[in-house]
Structure formats: C-alpha cells, structure tokens
N, C-alpha and C. Protein backbone atom coordinates (compact mmCIF):
# COMPACT_ATOMS: atom_id res chain seq x y z
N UNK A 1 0.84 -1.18 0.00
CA UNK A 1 0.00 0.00 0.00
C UNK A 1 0.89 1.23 0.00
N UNK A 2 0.48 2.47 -0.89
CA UNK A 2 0.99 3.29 -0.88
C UNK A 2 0.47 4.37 -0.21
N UNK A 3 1.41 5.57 0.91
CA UNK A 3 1.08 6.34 1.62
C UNK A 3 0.74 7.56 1.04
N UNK A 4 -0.60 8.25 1.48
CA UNK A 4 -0.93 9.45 0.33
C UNK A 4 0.47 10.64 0.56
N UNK A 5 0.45 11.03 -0.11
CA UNK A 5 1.62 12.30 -0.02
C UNK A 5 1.04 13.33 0.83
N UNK A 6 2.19 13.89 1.30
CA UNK A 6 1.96 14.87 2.37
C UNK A 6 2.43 16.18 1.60
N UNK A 7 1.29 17.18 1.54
CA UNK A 7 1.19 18.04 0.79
C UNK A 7 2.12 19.77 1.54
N UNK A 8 2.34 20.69 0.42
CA UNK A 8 2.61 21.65 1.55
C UNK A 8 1.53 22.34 1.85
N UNK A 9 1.44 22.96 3.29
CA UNK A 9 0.19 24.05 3.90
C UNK A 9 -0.03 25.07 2.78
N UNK A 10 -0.76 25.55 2.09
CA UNK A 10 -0.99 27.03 1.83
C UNK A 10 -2.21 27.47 2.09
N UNK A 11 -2.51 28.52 1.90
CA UNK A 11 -3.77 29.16 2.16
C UNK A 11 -4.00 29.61 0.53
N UNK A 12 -3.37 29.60 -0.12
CA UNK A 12 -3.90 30.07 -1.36
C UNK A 12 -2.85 29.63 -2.74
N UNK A 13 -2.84 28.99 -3.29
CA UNK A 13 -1.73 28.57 -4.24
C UNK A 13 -1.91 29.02 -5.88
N UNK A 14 -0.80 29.15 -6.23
CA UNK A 14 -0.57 29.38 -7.66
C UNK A 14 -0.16 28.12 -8.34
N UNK A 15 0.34 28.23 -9.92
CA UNK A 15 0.70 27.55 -10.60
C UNK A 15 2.27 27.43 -10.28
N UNK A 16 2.87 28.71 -9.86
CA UNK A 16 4.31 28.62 -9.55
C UNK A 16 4.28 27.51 -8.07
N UNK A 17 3.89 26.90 -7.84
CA UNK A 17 3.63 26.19 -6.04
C UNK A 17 3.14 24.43 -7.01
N UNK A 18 2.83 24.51 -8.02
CA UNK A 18 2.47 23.08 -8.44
C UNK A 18 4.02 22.55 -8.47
N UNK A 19 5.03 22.71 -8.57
CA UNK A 19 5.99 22.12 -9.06
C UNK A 19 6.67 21.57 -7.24
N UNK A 20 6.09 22.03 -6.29
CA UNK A 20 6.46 21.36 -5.35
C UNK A 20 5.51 19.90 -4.92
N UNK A 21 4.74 19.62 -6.26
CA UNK A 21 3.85 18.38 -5.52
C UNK A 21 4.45 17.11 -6.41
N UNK A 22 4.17 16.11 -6.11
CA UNK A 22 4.77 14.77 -6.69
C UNK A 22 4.08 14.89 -7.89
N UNK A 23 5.14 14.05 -9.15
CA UNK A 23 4.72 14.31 -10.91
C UNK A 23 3.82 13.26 -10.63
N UNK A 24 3.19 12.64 -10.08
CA UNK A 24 2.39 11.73 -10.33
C UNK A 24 0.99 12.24 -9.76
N UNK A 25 1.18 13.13 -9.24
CA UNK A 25 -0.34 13.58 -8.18
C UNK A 25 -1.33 14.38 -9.34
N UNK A 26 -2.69 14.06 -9.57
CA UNK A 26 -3.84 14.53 -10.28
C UNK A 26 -4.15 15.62 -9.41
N UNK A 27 -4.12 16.78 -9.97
CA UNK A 27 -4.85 17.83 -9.49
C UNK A 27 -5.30 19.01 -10.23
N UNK A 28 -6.15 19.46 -9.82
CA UNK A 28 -7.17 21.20 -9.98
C UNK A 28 -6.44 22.12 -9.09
N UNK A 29 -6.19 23.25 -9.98
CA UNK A 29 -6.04 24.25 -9.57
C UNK A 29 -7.32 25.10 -9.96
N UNK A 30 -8.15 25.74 -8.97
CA UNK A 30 -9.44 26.40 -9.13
C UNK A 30 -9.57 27.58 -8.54
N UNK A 31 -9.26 28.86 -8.57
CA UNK A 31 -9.10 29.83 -7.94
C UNK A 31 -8.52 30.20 -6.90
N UNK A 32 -7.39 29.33 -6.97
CA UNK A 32 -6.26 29.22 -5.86
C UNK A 32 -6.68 28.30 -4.82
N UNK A 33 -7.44 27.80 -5.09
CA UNK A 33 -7.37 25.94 -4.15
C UNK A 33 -7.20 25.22 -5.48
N UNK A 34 -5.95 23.94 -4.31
CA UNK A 34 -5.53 23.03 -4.78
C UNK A 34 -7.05 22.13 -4.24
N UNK A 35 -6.80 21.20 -5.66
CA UNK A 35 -8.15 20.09 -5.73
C UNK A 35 -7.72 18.65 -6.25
N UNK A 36 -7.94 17.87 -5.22
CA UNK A 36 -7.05 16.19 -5.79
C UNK A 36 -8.10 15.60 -6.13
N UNK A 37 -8.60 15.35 -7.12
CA UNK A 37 -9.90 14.60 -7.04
C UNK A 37 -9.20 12.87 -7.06
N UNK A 38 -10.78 11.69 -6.53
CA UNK A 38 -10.39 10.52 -6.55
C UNK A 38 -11.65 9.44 -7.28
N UNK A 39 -11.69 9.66 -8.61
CA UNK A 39 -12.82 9.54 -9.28
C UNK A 39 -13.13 7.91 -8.86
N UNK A 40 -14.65 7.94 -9.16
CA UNK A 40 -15.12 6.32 -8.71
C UNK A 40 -14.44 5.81 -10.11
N UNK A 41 -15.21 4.26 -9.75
CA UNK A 41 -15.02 3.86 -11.84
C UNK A 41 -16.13 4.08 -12.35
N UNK A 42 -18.04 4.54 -11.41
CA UNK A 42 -18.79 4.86 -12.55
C UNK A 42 -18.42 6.03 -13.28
N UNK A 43 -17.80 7.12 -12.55
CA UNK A 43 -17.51 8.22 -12.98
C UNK A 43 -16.25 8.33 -14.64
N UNK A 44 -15.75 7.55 -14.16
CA UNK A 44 -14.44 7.05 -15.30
C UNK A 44 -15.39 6.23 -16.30
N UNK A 45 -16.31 5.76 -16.34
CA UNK A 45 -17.25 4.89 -17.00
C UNK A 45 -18.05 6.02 -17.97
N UNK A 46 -18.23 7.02 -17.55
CA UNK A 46 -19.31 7.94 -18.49
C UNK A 46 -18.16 8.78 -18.91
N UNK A 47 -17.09 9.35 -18.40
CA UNK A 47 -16.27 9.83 -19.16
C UNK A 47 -15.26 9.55 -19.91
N UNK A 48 -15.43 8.15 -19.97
CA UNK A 48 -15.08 7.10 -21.20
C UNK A 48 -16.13 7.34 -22.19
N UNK A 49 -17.33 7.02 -22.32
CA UNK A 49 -18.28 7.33 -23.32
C UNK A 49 -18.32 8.82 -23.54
N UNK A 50 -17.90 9.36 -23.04
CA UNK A 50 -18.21 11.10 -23.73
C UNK A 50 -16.56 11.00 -24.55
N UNK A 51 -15.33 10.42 -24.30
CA UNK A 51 -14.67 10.31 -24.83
C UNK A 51 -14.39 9.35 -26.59
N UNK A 52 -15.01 8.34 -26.30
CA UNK A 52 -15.37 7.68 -27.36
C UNK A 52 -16.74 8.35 -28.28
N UNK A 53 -17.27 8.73 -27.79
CA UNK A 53 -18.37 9.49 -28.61
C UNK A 53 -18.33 11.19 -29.59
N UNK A 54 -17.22 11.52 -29.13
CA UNK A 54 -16.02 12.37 -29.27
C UNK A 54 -15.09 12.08 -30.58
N UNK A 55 -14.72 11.09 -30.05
CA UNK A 55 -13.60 10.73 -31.11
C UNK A 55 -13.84 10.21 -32.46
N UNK A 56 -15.47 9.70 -32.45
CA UNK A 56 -16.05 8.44 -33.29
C UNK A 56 -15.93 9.65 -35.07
N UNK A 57 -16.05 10.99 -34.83
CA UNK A 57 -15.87 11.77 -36.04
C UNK A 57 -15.26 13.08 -35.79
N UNK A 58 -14.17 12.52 -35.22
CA UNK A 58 -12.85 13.80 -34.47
C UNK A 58 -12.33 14.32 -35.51
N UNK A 59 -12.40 15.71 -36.33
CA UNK A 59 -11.45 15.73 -37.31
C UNK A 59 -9.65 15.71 -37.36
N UNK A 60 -9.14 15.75 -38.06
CA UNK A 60 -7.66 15.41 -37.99
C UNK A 60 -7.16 16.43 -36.86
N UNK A 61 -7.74 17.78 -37.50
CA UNK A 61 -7.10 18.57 -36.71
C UNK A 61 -7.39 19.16 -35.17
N UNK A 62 -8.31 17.89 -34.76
CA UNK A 62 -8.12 18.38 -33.58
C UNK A 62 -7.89 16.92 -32.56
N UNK A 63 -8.08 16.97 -31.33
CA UNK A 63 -7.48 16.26 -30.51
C UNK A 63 -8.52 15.82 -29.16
N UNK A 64 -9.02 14.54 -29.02
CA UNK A 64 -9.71 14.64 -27.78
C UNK A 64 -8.78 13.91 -26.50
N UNK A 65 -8.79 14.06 -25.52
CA UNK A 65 -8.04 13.47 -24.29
C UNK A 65 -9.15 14.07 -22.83
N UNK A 66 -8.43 12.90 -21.88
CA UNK A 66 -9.73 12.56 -20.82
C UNK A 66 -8.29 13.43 -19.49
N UNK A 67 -9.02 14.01 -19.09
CA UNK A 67 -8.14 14.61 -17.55
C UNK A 67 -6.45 15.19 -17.62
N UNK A 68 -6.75 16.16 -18.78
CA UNK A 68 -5.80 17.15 -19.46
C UNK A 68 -6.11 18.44 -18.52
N UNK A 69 -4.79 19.08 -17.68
CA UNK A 69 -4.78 20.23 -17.51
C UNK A 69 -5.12 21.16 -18.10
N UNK A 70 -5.47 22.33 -17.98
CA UNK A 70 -5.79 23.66 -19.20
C UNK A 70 -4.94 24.92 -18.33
N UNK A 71 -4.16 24.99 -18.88
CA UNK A 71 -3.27 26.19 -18.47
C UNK A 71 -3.92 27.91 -18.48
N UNK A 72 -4.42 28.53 -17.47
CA UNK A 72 -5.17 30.17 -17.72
C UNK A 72 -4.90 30.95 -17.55
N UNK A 73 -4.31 30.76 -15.88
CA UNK A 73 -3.41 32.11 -15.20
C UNK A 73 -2.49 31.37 -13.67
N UNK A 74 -2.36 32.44 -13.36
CA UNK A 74 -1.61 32.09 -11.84
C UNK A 74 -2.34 31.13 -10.98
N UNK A 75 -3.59 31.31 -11.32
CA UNK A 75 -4.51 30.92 -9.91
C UNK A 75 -5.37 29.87 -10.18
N UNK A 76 -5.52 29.34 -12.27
CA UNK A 76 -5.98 28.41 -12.25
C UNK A 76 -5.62 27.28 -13.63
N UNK A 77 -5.54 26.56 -13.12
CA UNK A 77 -5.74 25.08 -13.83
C UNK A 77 -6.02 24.49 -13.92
N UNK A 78 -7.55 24.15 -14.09
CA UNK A 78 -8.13 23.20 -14.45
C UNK A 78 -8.03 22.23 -15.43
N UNK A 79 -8.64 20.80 -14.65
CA UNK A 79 -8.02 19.59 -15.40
C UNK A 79 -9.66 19.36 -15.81
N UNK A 80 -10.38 19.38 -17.36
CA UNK A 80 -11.73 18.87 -17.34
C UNK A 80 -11.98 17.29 -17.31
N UNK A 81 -13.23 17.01 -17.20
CA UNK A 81 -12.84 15.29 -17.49
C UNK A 81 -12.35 14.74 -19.16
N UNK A 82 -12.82 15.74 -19.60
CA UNK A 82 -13.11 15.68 -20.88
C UNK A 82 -12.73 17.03 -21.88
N UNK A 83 -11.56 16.71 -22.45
CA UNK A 83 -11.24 18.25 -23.64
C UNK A 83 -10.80 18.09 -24.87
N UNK A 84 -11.60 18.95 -25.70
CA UNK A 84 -11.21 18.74 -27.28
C UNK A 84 -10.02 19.84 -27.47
N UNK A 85 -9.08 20.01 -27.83
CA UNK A 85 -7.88 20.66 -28.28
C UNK A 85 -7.33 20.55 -29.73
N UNK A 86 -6.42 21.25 -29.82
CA UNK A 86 -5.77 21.68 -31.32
C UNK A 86 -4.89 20.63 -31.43
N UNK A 87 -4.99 19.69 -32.67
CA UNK A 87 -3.65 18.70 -32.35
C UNK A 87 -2.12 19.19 -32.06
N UNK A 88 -1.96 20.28 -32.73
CA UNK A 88 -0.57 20.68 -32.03
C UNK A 88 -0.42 20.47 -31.11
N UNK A 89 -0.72 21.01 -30.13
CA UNK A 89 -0.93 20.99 -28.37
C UNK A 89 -0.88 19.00 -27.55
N UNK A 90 -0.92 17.94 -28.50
CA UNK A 90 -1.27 17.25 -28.17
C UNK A 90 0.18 16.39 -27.29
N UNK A 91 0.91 17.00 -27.46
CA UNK A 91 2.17 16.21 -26.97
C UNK A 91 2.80 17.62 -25.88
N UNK A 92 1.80 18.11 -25.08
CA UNK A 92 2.48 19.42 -24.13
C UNK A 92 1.08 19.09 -22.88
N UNK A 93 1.95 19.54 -21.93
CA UNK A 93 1.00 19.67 -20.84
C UNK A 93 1.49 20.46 -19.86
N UNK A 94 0.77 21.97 -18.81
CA UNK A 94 -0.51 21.78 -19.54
C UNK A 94 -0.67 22.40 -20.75
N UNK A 95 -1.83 22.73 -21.59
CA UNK A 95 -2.39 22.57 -22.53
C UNK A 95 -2.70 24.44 -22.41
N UNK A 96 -2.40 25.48 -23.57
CA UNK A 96 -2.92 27.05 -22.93
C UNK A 96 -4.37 26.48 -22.90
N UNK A 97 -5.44 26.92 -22.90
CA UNK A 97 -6.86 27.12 -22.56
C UNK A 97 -7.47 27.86 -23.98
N UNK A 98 -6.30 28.90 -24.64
CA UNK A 98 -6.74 29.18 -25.87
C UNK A 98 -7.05 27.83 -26.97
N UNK A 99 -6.54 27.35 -26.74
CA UNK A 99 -6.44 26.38 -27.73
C UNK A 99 -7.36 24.38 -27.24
N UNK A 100 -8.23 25.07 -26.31
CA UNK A 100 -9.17 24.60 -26.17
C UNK A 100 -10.66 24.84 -26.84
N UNK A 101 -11.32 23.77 -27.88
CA UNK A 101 -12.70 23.88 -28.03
C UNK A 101 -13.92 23.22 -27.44
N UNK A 102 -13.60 22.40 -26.62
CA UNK A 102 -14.54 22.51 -26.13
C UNK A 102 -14.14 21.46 -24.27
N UNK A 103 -15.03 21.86 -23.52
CA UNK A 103 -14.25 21.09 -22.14
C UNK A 103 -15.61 20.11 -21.47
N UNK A 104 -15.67 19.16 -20.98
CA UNK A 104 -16.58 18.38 -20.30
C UNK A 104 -16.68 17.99 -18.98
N UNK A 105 -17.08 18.12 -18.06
CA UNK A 105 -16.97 18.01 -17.06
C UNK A 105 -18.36 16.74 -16.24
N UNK A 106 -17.72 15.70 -15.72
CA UNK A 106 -18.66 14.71 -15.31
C UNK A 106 -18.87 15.09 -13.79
N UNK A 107 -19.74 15.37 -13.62
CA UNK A 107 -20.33 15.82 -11.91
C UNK A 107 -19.64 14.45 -10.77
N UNK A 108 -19.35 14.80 -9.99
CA UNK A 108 -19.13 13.70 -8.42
C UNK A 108 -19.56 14.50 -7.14
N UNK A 109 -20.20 13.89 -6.73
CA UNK A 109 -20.50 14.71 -5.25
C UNK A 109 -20.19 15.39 -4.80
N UNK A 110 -18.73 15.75 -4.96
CA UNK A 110 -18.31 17.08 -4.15
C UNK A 110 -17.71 17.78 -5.39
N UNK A 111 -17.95 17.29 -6.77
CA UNK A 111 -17.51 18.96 -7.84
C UNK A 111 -18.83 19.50 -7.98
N UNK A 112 -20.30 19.12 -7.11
CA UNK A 112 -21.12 19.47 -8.29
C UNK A 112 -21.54 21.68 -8.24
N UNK A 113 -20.65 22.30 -7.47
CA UNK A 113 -21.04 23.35 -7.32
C UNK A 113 -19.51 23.89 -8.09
N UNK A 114 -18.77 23.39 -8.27
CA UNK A 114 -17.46 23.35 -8.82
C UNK A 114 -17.56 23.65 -10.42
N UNK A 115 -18.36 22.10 -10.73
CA UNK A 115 -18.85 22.34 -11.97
C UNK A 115 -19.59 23.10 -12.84
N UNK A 116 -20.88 23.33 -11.68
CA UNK A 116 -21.71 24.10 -12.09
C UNK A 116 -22.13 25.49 -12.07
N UNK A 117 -20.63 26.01 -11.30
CA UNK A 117 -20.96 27.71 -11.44
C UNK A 117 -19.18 27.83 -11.45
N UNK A 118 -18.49 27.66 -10.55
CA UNK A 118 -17.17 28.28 -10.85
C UNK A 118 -16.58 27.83 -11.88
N UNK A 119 -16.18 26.77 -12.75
CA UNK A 119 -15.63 26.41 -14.37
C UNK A 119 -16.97 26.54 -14.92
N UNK A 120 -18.07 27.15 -14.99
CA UNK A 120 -19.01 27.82 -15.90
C UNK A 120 -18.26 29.01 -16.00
N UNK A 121 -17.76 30.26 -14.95
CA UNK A 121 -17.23 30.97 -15.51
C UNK A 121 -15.55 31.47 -15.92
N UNK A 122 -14.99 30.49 -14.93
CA UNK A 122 -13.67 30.01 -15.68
C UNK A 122 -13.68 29.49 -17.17
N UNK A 123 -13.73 28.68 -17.34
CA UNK A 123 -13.98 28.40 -19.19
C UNK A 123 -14.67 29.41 -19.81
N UNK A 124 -15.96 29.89 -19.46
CA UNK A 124 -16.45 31.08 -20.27
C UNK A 124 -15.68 32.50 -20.59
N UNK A 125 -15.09 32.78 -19.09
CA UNK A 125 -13.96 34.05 -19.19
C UNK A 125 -12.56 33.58 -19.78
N UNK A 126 -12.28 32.27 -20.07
CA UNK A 126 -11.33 32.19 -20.52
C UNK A 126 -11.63 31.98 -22.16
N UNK A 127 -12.65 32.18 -22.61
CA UNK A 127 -12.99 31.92 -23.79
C UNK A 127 -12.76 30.20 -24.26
N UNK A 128 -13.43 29.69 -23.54
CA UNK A 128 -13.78 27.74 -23.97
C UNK A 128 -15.01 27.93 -24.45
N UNK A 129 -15.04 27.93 -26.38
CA UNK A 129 -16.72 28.06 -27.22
C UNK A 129 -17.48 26.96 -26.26
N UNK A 130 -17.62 25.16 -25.84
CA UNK A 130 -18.55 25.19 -25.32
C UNK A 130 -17.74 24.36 -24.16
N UNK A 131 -19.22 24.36 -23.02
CA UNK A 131 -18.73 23.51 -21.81
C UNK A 131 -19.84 22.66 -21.80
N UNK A 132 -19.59 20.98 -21.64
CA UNK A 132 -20.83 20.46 -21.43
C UNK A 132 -20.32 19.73 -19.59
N UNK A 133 -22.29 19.83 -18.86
CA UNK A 133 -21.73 19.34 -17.75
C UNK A 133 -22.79 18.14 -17.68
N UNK A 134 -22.61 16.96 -17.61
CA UNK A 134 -22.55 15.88 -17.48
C UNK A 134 -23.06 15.40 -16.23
N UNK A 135 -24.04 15.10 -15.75
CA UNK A 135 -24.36 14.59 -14.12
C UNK A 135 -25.13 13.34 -14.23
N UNK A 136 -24.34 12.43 -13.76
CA UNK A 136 -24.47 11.26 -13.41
C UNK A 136 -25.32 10.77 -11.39
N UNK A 137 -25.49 11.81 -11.27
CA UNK A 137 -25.99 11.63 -9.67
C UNK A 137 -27.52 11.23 -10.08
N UNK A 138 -28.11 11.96 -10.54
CA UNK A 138 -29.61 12.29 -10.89
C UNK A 138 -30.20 10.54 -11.47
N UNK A 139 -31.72 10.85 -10.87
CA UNK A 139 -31.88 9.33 -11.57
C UNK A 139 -31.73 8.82 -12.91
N UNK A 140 -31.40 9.96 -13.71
CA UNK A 140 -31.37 9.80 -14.85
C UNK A 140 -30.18 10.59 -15.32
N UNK A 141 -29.26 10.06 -16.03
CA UNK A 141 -27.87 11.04 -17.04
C UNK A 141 -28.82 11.72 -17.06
N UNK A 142 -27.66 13.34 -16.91
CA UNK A 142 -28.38 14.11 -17.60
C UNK A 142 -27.10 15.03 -18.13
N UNK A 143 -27.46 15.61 -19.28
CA UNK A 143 -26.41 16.36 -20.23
C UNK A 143 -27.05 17.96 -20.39
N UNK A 144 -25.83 18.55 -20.43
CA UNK A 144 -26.18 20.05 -20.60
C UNK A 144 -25.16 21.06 -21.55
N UNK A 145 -25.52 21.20 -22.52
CA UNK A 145 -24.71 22.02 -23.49
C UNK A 145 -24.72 23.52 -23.34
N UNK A 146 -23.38 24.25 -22.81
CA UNK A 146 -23.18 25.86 -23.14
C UNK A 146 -22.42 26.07 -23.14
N UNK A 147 -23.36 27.22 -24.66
CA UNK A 147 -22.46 27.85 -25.49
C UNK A 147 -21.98 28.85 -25.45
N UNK A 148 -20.55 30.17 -25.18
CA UNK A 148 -20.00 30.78 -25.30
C UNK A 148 -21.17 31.76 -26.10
N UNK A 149 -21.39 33.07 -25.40
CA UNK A 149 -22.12 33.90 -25.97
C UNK A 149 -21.48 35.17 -26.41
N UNK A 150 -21.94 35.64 -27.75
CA UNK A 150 -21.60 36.85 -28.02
C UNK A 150 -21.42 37.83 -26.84
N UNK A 151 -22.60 38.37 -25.83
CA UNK A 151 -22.23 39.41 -24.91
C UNK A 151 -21.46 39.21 -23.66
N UNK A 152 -20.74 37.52 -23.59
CA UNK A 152 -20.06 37.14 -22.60
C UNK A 152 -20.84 35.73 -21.86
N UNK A 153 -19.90 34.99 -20.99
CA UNK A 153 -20.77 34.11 -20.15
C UNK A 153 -20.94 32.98 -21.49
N UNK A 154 -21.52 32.19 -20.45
CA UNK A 154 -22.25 30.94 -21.48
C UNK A 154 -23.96 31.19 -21.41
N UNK A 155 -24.37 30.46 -22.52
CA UNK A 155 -25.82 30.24 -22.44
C UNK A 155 -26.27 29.17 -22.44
N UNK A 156 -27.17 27.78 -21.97
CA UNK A 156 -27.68 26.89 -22.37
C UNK A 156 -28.14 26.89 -23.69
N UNK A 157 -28.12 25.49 -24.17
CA UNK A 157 -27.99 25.51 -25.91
C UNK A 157 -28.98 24.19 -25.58
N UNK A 158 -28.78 23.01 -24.64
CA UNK A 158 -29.56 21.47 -24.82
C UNK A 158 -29.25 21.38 -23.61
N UNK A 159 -30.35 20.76 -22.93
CA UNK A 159 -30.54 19.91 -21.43
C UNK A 159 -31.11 18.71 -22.01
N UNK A 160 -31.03 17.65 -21.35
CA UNK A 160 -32.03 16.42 -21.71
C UNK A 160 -31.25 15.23 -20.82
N UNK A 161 -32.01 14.23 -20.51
CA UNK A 161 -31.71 12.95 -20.23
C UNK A 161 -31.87 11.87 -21.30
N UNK A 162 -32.14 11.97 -22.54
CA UNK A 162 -32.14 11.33 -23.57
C UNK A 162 -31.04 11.06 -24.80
N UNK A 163 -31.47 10.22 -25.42
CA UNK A 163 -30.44 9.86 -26.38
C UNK A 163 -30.14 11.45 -27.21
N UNK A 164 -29.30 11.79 -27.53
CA UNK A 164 -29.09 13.17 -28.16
C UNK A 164 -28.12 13.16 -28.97
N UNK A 165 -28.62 13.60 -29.79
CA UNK A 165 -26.93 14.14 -31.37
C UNK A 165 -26.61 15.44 -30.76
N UNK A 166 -25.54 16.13 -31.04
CA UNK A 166 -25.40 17.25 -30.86
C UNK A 166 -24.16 17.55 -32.47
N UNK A 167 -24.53 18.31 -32.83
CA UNK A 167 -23.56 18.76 -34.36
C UNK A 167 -22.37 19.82 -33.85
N UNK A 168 -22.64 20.35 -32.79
CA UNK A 168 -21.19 21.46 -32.37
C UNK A 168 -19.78 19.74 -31.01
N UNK A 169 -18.59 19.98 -31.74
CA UNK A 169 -18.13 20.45 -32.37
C UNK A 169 -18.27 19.97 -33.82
N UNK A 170 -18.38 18.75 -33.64
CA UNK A 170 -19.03 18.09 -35.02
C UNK A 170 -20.23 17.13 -34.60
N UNK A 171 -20.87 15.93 -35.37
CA UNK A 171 -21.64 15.76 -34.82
C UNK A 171 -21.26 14.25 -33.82
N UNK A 172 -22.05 14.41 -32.97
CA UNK A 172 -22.08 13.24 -31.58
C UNK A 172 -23.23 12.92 -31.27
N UNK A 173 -22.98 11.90 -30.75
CA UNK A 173 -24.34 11.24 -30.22
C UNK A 173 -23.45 10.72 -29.01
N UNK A 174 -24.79 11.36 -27.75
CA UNK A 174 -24.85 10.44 -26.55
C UNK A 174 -25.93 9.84 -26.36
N UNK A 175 -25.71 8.36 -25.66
CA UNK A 175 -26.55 7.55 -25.21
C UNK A 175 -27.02 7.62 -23.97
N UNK A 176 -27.38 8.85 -23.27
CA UNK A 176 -27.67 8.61 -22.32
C UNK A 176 -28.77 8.09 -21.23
N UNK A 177 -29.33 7.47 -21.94
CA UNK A 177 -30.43 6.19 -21.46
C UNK A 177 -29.66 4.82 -21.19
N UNK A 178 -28.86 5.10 -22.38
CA UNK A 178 -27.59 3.27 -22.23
C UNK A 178 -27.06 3.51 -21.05
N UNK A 179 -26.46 4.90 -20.95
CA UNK A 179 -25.45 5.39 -19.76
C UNK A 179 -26.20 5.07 -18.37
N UNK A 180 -27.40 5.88 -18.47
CA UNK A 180 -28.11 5.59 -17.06
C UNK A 180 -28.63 3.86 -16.86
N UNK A 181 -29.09 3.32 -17.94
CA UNK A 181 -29.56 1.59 -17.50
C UNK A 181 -28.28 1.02 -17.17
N UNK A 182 -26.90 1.07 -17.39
CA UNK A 182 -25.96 0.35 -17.03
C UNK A 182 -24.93 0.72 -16.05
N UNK A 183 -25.58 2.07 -15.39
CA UNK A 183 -25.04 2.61 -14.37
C UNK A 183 -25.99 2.10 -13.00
N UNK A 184 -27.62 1.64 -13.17
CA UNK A 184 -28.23 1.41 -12.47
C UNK A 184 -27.91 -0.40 -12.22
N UNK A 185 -27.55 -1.05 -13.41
CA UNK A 185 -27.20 -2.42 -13.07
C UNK A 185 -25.77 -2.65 -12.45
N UNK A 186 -24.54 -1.64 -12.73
CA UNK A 186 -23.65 -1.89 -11.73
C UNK A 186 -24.19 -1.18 -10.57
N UNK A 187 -25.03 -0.12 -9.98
CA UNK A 187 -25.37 -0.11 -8.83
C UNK A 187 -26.13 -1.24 -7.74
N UNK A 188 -27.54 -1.61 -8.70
CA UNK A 188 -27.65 -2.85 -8.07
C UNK A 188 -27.00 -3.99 -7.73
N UNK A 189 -26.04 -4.65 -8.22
CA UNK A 189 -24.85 -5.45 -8.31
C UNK A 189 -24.16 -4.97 -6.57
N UNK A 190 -23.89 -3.76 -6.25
CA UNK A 190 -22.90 -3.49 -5.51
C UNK A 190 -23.60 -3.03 -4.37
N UNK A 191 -25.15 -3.41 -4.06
CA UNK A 191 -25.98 -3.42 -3.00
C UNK A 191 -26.17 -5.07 -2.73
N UNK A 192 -25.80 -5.80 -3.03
CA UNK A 192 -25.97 -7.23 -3.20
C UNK A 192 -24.97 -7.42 -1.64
C-alpha cells in the first residue's frame, strides 16, 4: 500500500507552487485551491463514453483526451474530465486554454457546485466556445450544453436525459439512457 503524499500548507496557491507536488499527483487548480480529485469507476465509466463518442468523427485537426490540464493564469488550472484541443498541443501539458474547443466536465458529489458555477465561468472568461456538464448523480444522465455567448458568459444551448446528437463540435451522439440503464445495473450489483 501506498502512503498518500503529504502536501505543503498554503492558504492560497498558484501555478508557480504546483511544481512542489509529486509528478504523479492529479490535481485542480481552481481559484487558488488546490483540488485532488479521486474519481469512482462509474464516474471514469461515463467519461469514457463522452470520450469515445467524441472521437467516433474527431477531425484530424483536432485532438480529444480525458483529464488534461488547461493552463489560464496564476490561480488556475483546471483539469476537465473531458477536452477537445488543437492537435498541435497534443504532446504538451498543460495545454494554454486558448487552444481549447470545447471542455466536459462529469459531476461527483463534491464537484457538483465546482462544476456548475465556478468552471461555468472560468472556461467562459477564458474563452472555452462550449462547456458540457454531465451529471451522473440524478436518476437519470443528464447532459447540458453551453455555449460561449456573443455578450459574454455561457448560455444553455440542450438539457435532456435522452439519447441526443449534438452537431457542435461536429456531430455526436450520446446515449444517455444506455449510460443511465448500465449505471443502475452496476449499482444494483454493488448493493448485493
């Protein structure tokens, strides 16, 4: 068994302060808190399918990858579950944030206020065209598309718990009825 790492104290951290943590440690930088997340496997399970569903008509020139840093400023770096990028960029980490199109984020119990208002306006002020947020808690997947608006901010574009195409960045289809029936049979399974 391995012992978690012992981190340093801060009260508020930058990007210059990441280079004192172990190269192996997953983390968010989010407005100057450090954030280790420790994803389940349903969670790794739907952001596998937003990844494969992604890729199925990825054009050349761009790039999808699952828990990629996004480089913004001093105070933040966010890692989405899910980001489409410029293939250039594909062999650098982290990744600028300009050269992000679009970022995904799969909800867990303790990102869901994370997700749903502070990287709403992190990605939006950093100019990310869309953010989709993904929540797997609810009895049902549910998916939410926004889009980067002309007067600033994002706007909702698609909510639904249903099977859905979406044509931005190109076109996709999620299953999210498949997602939710086979998230409910490994749940039952693990009440047994």
């Amino acid at each position: 068994m391995t012992a978690a790492p012992i981190l340093p104290e801060r009260h508020e951290w930058t990007v210059d302060d990441l280079g004192d943590l172990p190269k192996d440690l997953p983390y968010e930088l989010i407005n100057g808190r450090l954030i280790v997340p420790s994803p389940t496997p349903l969670h790794q399970f739907v952001c596998a399918r937003v990844m494969f569903a992604l890729e199925l008509h990825c054009p050349d020139d761009f790039f999808v990858s699952m828990d990629q840093s996004l480089s913004i400023d001093r105070r933040n770096e966010p890692r989405p579950d899910v980001v489409v990028i410029r293939v250039e960029k594909a062999n650098r980490s982290p990744v600028p944030v300009q050269d992000a199109l679009l970022a995904v984020e799969v909800i867990s119990p303790d990102s869901t206020i994370r997700d749903r208002h502070e990287k709403v306006r992190l990605y939006a002020n950093a100019g990310v065209g869309a953010y989709w947020v993904i929540d797997p808690l609810r009895e049902k997947i549910t998916f939410t598309e926004l889009l980067l608006s002309p007067k600033g901010g994002y706007e909702p574009s698609v909510e639904t718990d249903g099977l859905v195409t979406i044509d931005r960045p190109w076109k996709v289809t999620l299953d999210l009825p498949a997602w939710t029936q086979r998230r409910q049979e490994v749940l039952a399974r693990t009440k047994k």
